[in-house]
Each structure stands twice: as structure tokens, then as C-alpha cells.
Protein backbone atom coordinates (compact mmCIF):
# COMPACT_ATOMS: atom_id res chain seq x y z
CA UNK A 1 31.45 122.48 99.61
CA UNK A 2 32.76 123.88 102.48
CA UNK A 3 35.87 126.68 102.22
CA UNK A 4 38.02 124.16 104.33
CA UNK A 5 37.10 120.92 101.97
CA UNK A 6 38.39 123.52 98.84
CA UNK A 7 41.39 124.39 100.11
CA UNK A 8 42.41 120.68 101.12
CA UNK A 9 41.37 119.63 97.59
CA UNK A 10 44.00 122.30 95.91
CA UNK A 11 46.66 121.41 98.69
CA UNK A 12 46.08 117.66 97.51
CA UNK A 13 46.10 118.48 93.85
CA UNK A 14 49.45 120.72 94.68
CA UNK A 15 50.90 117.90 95.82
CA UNK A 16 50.25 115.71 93.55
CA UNK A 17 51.23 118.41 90.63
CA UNK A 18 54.49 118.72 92.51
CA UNK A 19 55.23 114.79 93.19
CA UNK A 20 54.58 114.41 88.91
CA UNK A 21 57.27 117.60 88.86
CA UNK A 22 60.02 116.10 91.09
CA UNK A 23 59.64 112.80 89.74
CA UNK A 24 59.48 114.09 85.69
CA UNK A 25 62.43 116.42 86.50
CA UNK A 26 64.42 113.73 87.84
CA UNK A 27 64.13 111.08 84.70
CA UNK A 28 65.59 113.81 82.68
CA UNK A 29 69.46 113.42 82.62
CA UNK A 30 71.12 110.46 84.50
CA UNK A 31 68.86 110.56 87.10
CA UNK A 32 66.99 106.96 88.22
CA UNK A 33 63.45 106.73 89.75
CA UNK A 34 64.45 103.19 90.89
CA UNK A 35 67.15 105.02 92.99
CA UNK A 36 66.66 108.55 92.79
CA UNK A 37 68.90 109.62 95.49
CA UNK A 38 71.70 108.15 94.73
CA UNK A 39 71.13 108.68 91.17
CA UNK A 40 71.13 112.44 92.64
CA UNK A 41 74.36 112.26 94.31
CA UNK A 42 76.39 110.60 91.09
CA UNK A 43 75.15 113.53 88.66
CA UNK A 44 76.24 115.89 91.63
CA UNK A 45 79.66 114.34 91.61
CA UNK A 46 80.20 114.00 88.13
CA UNK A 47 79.39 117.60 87.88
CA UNK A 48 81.78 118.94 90.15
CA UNK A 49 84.49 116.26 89.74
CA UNK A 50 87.10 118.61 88.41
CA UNK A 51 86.57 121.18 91.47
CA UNK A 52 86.47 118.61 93.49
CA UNK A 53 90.03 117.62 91.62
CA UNK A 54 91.30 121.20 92.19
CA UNK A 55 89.63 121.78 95.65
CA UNK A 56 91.82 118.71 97.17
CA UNK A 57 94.94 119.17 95.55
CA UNK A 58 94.35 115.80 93.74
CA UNK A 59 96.01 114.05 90.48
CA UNK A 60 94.24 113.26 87.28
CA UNK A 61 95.34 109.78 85.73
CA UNK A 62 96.49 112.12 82.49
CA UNK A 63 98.83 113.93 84.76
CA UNK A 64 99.80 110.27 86.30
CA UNK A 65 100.58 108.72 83.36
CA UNK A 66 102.87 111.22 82.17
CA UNK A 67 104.52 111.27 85.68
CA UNK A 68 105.11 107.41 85.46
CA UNK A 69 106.16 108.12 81.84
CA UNK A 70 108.99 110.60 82.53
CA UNK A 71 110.39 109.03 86.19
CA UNK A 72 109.65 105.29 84.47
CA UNK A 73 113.52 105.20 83.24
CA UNK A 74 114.87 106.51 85.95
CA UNK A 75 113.01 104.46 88.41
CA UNK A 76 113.72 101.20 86.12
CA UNK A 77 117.74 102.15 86.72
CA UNK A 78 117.31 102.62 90.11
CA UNK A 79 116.00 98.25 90.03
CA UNK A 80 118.76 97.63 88.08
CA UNK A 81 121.39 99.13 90.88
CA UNK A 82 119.48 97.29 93.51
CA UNK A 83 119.75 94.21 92.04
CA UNK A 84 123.24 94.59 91.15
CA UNK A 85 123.97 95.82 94.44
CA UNK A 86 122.35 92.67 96.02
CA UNK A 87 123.98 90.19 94.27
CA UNK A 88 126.79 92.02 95.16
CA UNK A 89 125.70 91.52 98.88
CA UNK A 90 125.19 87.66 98.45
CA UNK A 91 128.63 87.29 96.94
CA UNK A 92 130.05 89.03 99.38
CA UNK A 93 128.16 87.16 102.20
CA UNK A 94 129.54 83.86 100.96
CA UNK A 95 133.23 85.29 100.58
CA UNK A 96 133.14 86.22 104.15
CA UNK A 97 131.90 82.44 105.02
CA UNK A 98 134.23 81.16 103.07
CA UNK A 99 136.92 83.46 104.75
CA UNK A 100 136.13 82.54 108.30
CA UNK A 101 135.96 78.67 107.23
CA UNK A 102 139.31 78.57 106.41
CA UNK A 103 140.29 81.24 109.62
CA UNK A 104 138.74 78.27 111.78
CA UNK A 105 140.78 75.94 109.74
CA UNK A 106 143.97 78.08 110.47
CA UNK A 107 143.19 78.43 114.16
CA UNK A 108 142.64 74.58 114.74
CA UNK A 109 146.30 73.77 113.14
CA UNK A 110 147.88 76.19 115.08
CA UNK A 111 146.30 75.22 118.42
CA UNK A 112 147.13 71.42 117.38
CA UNK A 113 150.91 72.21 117.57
């Protein structure tokens, strides 16, 4: 055996050592040998989620919900004047029909005499 074929036989069985590695390290966890990179990249983002939360100034549904919670009433009156205050409109809106019916009523007589 020639110094050459050695060292290509313990470069091969290297490889193969470190293949059995990656792939062994990677079933441990959440990690998927049917999809291993993505797999990867889901236990990388569940890991630094709350950084990630921090990092970009973002809102966790805890913090939300007890937003909703607290402006819920307020925001619930604020419907309640809108639809008051439409109605309101619509009444109005016929008054001002009915108004200008009876000004064109008014105008017709007193052209007529």
C-alpha cells in the first residue's frame, strides 16, 4: 500500500465518520433528516424568538390581549357614538328632503298666482 492510497483511505473514513456525526447530531432535538435544513432554521428561530421579539420592537399576543382588554370598552363606546351619530345623519338626511319637498311645493303656489 502505497503512502498516497493510506491517506485517501483515512480522508474517506473521515468523511464518512463526519457524515454519521452531522447526521446523528442533527436527529437529536427537533431536527429532521427528511428535511434537515429547514428543520435547522425552525430550531434557530424558535431559539431566538424572544430576541428576535425585542430586536424588532415587536408585540407578544400576551401583551395584545391585554391591550385589546383595556382599550376594548372604550373602543366598543366609540361604535356606539358612530352609530348613534349615523342614524342621526340618516334622519337628518330625510328631514332636509322632506324640507325642500314642501319648499318646491311653496315655490310652485306662489309662482301659480
Amino acid at each position: 500500500m502505497t503512502p498516497l492510497e493510506a491517506v485517501l483511505i483515512v480522508v474517506i473514513i473521515a468523511l464518512i465518520l463526519f457524515v454519521i456525526y452531522y447526521y446523528w447530531r442533527g436527529t437529536q432535538g427537533k431536527i429532521s433528516l427528511a428535511r434537515p435544513v429547514e428543520s435547522r432554521v425552525d430550531e434557530y428561530l424558535d431559539r431566538r424568538f424572544e430576541l428576535m421579539i425585542d430586536e424588532w420592537s415587536l408585540v407578544s399576543r400576551a401583551k395584545l390581549q391585554s391591550f385589546r382588554q383595556s382599550k376594548d370598552q372604550a373602543l366598543q363606546a366609540n361604535e356606539e357614538k358612530i352609530a348613534s351619530l349615523k342614524d342621526f345623519s340618516e334622519t337628518m338626511e330625510g328631514n332636509l328632503k322632506k324640507l325642500e319637498e314642501r319648499l318646491d311645493a311653496l315655490e310652485k303656489q306662489t309662482w301659480q298666482k
